[in-house]
C-alpha atoms as a PDB file:
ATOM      1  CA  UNK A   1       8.071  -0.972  10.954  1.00  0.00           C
ATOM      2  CA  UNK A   2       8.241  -4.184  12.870  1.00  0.00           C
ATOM      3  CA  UNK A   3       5.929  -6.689  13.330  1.00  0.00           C
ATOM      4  CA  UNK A   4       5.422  -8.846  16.787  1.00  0.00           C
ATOM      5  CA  UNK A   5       7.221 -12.103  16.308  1.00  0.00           C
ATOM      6  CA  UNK A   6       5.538 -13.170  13.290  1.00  0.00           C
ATOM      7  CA  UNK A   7       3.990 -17.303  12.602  1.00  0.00           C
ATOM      8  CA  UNK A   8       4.426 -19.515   9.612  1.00  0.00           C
ATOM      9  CA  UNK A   9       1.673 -21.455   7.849  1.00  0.00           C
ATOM     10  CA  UNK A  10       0.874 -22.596   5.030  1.00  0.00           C
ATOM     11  CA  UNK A  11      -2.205 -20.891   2.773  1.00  0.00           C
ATOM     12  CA  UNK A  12      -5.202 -23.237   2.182  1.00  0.00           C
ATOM     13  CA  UNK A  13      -8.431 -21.023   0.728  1.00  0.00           C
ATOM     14  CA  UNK A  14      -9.804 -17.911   1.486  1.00  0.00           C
ATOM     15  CA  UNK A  15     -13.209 -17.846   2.705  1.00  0.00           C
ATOM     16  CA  UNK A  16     -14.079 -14.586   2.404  1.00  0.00           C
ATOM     17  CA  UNK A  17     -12.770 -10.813   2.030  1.00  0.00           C
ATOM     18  CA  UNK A  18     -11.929 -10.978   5.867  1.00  0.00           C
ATOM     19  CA  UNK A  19     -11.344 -14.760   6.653  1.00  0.00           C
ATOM     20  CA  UNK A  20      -8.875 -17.407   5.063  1.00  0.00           C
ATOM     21  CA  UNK A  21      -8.109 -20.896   6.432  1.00  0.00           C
ATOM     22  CA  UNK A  22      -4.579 -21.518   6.848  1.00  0.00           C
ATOM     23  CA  UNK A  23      -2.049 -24.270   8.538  1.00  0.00           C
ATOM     24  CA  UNK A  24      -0.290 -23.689  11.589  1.00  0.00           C
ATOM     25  CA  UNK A  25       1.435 -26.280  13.120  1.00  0.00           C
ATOM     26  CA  UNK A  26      -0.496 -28.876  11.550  1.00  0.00           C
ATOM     27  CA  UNK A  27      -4.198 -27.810  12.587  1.00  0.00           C
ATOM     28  CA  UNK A  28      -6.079 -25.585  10.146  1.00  0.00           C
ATOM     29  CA  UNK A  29      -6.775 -21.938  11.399  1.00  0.00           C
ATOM     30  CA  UNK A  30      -9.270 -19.474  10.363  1.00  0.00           C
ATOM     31  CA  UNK A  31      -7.264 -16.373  10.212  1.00  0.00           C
ATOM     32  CA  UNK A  32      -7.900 -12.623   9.098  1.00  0.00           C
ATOM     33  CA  UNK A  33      -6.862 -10.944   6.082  1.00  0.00           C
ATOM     34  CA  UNK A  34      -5.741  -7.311   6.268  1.00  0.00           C
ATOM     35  CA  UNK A  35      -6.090  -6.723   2.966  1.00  0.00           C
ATOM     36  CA  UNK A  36      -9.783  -7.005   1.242  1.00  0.00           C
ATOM     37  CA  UNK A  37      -8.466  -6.515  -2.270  1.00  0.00           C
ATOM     38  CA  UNK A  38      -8.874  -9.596  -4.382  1.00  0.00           C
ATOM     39  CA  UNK A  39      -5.396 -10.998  -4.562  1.00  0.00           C
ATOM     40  CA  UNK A  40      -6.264 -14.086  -6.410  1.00  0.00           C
ATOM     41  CA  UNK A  41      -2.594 -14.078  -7.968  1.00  0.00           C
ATOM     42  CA  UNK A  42      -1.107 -14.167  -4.498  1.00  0.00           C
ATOM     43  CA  UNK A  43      -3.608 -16.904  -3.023  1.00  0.00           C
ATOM     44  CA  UNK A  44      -3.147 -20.191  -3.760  1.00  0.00           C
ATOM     45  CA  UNK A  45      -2.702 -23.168  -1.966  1.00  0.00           C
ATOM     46  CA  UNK A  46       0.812 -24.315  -0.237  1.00  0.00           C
ATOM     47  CA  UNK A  47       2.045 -20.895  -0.363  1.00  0.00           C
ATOM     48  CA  UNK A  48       4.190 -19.847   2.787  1.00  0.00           C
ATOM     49  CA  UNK A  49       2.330 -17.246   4.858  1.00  0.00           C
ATOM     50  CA  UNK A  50       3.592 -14.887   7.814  1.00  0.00           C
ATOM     51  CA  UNK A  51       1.273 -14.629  10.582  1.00  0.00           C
ATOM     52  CA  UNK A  52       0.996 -11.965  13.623  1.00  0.00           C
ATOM     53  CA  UNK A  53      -0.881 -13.852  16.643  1.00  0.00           C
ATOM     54  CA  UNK A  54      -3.300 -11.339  18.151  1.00  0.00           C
ATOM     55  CA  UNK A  55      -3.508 -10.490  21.613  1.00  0.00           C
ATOM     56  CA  UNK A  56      -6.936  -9.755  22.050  1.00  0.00           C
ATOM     57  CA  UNK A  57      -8.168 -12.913  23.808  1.00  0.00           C
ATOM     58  CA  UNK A  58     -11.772 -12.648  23.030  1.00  0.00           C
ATOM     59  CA  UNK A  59     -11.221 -11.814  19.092  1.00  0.00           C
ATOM     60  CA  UNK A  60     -12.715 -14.358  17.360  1.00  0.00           C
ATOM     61  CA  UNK A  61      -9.575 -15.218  14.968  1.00  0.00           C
ATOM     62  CA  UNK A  62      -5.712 -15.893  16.638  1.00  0.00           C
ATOM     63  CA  UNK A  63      -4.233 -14.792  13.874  1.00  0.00           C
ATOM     64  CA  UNK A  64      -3.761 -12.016  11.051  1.00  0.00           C
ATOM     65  CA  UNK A  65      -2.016 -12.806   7.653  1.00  0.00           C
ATOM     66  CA  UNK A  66       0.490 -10.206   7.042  1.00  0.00           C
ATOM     67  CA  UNK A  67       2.951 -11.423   4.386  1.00  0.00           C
ATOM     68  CA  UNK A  68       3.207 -14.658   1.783  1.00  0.00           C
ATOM     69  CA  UNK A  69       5.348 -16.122  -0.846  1.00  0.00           C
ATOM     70  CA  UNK A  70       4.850 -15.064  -4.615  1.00  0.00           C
ATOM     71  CA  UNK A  71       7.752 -17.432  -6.171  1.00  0.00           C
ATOM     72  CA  UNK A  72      10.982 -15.701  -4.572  1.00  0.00           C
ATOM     73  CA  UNK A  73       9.121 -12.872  -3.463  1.00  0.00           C
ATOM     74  CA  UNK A  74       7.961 -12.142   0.056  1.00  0.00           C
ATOM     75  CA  UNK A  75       5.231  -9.810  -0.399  1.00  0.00           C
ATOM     76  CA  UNK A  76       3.608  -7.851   2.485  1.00  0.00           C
ATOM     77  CA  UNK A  77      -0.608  -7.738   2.017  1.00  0.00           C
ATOM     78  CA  UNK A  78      -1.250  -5.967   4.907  1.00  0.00           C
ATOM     79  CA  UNK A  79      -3.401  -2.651   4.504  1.00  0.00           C
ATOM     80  CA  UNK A  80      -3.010  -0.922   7.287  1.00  0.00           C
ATOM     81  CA  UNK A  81       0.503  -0.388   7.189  1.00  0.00           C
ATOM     82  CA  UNK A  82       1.627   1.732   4.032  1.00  0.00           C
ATOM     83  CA  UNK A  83       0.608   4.856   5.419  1.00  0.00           C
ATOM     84  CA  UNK A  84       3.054   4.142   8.683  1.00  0.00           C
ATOM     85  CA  UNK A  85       5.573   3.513   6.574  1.00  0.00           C
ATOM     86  CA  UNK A  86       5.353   6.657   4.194  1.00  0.00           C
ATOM     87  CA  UNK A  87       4.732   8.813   7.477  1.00  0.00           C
ATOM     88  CA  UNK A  88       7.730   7.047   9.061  1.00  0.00           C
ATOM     89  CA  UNK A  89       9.916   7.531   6.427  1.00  0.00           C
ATOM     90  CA  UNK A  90       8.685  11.261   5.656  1.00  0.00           C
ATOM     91  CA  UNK A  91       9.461  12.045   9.365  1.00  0.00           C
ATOM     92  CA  UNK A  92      13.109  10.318   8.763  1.00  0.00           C
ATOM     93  CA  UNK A  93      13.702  12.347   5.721  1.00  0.00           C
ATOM     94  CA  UNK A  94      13.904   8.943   3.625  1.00  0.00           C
ATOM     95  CA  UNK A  95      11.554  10.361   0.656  1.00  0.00           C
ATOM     96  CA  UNK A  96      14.054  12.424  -1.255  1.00  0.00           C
ATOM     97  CA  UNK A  97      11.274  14.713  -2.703  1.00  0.00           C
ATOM     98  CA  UNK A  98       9.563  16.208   0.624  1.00  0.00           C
ATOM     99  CA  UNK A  99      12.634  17.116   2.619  1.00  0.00           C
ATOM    100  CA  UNK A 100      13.125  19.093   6.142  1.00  0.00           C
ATOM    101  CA  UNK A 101       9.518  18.905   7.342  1.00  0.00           C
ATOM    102  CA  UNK A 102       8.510  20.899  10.407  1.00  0.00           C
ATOM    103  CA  UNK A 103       5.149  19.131  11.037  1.00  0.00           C
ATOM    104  CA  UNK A 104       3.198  16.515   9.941  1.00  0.00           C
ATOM    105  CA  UNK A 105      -0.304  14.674  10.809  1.00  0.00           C
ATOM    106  CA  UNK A 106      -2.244  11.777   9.663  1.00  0.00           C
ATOM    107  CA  UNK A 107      -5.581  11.426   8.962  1.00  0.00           C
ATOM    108  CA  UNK A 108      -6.566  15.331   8.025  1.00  0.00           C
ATOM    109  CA  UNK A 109      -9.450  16.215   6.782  1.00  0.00           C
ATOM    110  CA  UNK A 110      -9.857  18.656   3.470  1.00  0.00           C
ATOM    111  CA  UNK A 111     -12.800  19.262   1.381  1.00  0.00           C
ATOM    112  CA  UNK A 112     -14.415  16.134   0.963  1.00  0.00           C
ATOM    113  CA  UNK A 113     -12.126  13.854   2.271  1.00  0.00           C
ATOM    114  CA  UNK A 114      -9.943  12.815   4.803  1.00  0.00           C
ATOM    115  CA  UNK A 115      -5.976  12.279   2.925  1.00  0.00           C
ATOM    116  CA  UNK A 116      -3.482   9.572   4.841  1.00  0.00           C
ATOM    117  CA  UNK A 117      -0.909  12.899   5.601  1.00  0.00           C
ATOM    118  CA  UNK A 118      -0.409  16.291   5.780  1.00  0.00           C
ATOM    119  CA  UNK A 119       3.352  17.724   5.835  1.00  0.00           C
ATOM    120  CA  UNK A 120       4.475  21.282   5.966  1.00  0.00           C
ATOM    121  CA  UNK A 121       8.431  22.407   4.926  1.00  0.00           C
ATOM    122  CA  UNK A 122       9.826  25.733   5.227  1.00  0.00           C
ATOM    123  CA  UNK A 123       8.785  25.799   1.592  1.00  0.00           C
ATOM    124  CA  UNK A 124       5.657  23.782   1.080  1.00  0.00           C
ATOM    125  CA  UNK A 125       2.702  22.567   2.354  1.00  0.00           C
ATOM    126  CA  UNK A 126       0.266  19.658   1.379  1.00  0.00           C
ATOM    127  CA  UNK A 127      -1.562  16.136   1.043  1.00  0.00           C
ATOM    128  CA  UNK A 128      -0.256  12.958   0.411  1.00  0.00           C
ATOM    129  CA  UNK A 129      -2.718  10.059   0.006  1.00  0.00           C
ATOM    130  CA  UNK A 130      -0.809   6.476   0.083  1.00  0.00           C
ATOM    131  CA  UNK A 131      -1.660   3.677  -1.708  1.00  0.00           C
ATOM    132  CA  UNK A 132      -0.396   0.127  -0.956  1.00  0.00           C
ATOM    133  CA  UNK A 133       0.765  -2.194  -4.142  1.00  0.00           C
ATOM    134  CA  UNK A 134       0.611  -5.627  -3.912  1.00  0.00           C
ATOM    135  CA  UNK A 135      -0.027  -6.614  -7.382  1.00  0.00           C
ATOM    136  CA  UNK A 136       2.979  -7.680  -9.430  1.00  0.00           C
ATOM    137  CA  UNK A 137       3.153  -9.440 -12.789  1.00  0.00           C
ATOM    138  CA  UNK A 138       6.276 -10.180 -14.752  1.00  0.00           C
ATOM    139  CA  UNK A 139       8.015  -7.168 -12.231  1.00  0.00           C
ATOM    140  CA  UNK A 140       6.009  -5.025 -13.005  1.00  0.00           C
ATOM    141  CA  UNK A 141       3.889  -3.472 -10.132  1.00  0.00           C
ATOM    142  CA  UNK A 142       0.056  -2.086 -10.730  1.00  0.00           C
ATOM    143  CA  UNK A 143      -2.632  -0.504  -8.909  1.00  0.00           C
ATOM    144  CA  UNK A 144      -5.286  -1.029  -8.415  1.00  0.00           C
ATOM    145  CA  UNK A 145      -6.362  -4.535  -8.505  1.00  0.00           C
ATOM    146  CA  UNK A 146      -9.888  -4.378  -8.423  1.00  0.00           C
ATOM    147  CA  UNK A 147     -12.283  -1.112  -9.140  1.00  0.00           C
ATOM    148  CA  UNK A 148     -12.070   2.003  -6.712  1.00  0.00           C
ATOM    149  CA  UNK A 149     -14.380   4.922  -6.816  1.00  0.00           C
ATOM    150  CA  UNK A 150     -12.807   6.151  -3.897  1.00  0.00           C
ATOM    151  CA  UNK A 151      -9.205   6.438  -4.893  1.00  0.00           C
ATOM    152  CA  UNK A 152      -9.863   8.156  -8.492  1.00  0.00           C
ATOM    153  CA  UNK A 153     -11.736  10.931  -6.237  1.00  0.00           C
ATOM    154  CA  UNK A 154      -9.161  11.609  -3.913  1.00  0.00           C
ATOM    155  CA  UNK A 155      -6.419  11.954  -7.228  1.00  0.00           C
ATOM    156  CA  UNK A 156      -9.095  14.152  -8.022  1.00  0.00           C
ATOM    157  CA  UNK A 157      -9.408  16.169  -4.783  1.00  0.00           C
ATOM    158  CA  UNK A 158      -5.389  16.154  -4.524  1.00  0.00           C
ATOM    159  CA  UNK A 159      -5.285  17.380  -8.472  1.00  0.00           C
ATOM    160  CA  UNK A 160      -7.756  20.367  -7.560  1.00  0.00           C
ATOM    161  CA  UNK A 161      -6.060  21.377  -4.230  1.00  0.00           C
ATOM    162  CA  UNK A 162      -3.161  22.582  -6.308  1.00  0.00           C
ATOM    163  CA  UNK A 163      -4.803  25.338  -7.553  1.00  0.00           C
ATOM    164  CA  UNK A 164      -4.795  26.252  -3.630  1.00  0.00           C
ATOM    165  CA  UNK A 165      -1.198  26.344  -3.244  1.00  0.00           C
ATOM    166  CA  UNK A 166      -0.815  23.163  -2.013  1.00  0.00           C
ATOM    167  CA  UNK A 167       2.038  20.497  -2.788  1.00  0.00           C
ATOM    168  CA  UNK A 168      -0.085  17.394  -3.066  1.00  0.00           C
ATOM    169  CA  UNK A 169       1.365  13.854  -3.750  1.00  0.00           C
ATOM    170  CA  UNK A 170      -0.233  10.367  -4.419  1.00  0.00           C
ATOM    171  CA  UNK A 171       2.318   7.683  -2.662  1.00  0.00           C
ATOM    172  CA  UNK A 172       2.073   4.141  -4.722  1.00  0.00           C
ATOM    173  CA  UNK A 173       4.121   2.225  -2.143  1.00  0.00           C
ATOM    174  CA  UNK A 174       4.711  -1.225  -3.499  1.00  0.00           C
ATOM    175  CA  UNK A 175       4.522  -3.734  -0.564  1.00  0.00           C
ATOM    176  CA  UNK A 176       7.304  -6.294  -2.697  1.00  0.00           C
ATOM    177  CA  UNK A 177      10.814  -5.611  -2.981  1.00  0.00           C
ATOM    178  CA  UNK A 178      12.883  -4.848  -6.266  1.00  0.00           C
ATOM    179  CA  UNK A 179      10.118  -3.642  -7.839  1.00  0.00           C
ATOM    180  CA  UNK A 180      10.657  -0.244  -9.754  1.00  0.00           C
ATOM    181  CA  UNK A 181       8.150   0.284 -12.417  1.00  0.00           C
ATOM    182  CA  UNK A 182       4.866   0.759 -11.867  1.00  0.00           C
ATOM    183  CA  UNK A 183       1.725   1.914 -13.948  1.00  0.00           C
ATOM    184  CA  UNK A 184      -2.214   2.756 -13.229  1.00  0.00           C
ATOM    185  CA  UNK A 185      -3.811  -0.741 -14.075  1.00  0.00           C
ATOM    186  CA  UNK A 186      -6.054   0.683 -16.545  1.00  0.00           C
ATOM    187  CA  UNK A 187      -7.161  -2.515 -17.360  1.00  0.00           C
ATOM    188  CA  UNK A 188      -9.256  -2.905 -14.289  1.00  0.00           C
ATOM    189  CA  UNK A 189      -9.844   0.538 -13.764  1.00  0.00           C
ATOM    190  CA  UNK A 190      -9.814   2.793 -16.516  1.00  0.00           C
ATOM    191  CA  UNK A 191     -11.587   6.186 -14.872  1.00  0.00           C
ATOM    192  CA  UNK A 192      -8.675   5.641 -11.893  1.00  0.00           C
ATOM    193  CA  UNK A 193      -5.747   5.307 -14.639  1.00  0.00           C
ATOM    194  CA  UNK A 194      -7.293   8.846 -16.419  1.00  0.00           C
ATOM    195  CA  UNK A 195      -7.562  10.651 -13.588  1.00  0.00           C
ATOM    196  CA  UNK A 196      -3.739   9.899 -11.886  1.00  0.00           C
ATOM    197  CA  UNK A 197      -2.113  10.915 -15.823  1.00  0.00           C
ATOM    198  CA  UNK A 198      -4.389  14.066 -15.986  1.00  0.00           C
ATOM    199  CA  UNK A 199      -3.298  14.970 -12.134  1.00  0.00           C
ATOM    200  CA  UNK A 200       0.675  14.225 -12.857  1.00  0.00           C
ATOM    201  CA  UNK A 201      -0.044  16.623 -16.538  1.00  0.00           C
ATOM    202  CA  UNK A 202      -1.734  19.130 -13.838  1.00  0.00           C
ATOM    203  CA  UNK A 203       1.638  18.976 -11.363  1.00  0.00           C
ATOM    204  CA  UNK A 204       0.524  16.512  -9.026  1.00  0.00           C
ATOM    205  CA  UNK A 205       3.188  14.964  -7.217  1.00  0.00           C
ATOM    206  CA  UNK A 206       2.922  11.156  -8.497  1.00  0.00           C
ATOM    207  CA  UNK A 207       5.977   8.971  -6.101  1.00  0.00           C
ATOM    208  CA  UNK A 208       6.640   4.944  -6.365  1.00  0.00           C
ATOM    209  CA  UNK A 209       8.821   3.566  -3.885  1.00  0.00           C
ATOM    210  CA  UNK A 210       9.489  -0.363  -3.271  1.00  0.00           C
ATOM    211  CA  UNK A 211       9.940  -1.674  -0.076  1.00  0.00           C
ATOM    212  CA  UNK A 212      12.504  -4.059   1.880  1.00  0.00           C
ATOM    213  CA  UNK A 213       9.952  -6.842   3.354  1.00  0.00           C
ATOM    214  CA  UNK A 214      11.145  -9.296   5.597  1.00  0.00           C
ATOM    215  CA  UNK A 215       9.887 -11.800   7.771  1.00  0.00           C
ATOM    216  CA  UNK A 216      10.043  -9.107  10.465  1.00  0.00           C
ATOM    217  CA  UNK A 217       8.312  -6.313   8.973  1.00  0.00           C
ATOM    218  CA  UNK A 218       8.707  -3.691   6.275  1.00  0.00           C
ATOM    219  CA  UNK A 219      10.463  -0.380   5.898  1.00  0.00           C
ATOM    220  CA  UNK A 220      10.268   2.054   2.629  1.00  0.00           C
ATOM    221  CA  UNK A 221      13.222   1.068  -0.040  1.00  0.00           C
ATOM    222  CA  UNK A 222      14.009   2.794  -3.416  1.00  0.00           C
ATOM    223  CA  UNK A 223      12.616   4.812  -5.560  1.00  0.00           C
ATOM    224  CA  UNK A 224      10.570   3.454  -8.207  1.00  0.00           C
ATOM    225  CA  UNK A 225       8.954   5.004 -11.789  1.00  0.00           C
ATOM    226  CA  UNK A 226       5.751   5.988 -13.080  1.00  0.00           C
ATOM    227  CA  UNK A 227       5.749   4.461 -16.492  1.00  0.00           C
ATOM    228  CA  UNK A 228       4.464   6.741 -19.426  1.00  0.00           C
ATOM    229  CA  UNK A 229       0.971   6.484 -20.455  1.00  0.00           C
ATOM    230  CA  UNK A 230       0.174   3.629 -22.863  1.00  0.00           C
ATOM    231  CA  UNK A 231      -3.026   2.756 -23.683  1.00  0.00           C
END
């Protein structure tokens, strides 16, 4: 997926979940943040941010922050895009373990929730939820970085659907590139980190991919691992 021609700045303080000041051409901006995790490791002052000008002329920010420097990473924060990238890459046959698929749909509602995709093969049929990664520490990527409720119940919901004959997958796609291994961080979210092992013991489909980020835009990359359970 590519971005519109993308804008540099230079990161000076976020202001809140949905608003961050940043430099652009030498005049401070307030600019919005598509991604209302917490982040703190990847927001600090100075850093190099990506930014994609909006045209909507009466929003009320020009810009959105998409992508920043970690170090020698470029690491994409935006949100909203995992789930076009998985479904992009599913429809191009790029995720080795859900091949030839005859149909697929975002946004379907089962149960209780709504799940990012559903995909039917000649073979199979199912859910895939996507999650975006951006949290990295020492290379190795985690998720997620601040509590969610909302993403131990879908595991959940995914975990019980097999017993329907579905072929259910959670999608960890890590938004940073070179980035293989990947664990629950239980640290932050204990209840989240139970729930994905006892879903992978039950047969759910658990997939980590990196990605190839560029100032341009972002595309799914290699496969990753789920490490083994230790805590």
């Amino acid at each position: 997926m590519e971005y519109r021609p993308l804008v540099e700045g230079r990161f000076i303080k976020r202001i809140n979940r949905f608003i961050a000041e940043v430099e652009v051409d030498g005049q401070v901006e307030k600019v919005h943040v598509k991604n209302t995790g917490r982040c703190k490791e990847l927001f600090t002052v100075g850093v190099k941010v990506y930014l994609e000008p909006s045209d909507n002329p009466d929003r009320k920010t020009r810009f959105s922050l998409i992508s920043l420097y970690k170090g020698d990473l470029l690491i994409n924060i935006d949100s909203q895009v995992p789930n076009q990238v998985v479904y992009e890459a599913l429809l191009a046959g790029d995720i080795k373990e859900i091949q030839d698929v005859t149909y697929a749909k975002r946004e379907v509602k089962h149960g209780n929730s709504r799940f990012d995709i559903y995909y039917e093969t000649s073979t199979a049929k199912g859910f895939i939820e996507v999650k975006g990664v951006t949290l990295e520490v020492d290379g190795l990527a985690m998720f997620p970085d601040a509590p969610t409720v909302r993403g131990a119940r879908h595991i959940a919901e995914l975990t019980e659907g097999l017993d329907e004959g579905y072929r259910n997958y959670v999608f960890f796609l890590v938004q940073i590139g070179g980035i293989k291994d990947f664990r629950p961080h239980h640290e932050r979210d204990m209840n989240l980190a139970d729930t994905l092992y006892s879903g992978k013991d039950a047969g759910l489909g658990i997939l980590v991919y990196d990605s190839v980020v560029t100032e341009k835009g972002i595309v799914i990359g290699k496969k990753g691992q789920l490490l083994e359970k230790g805590y």
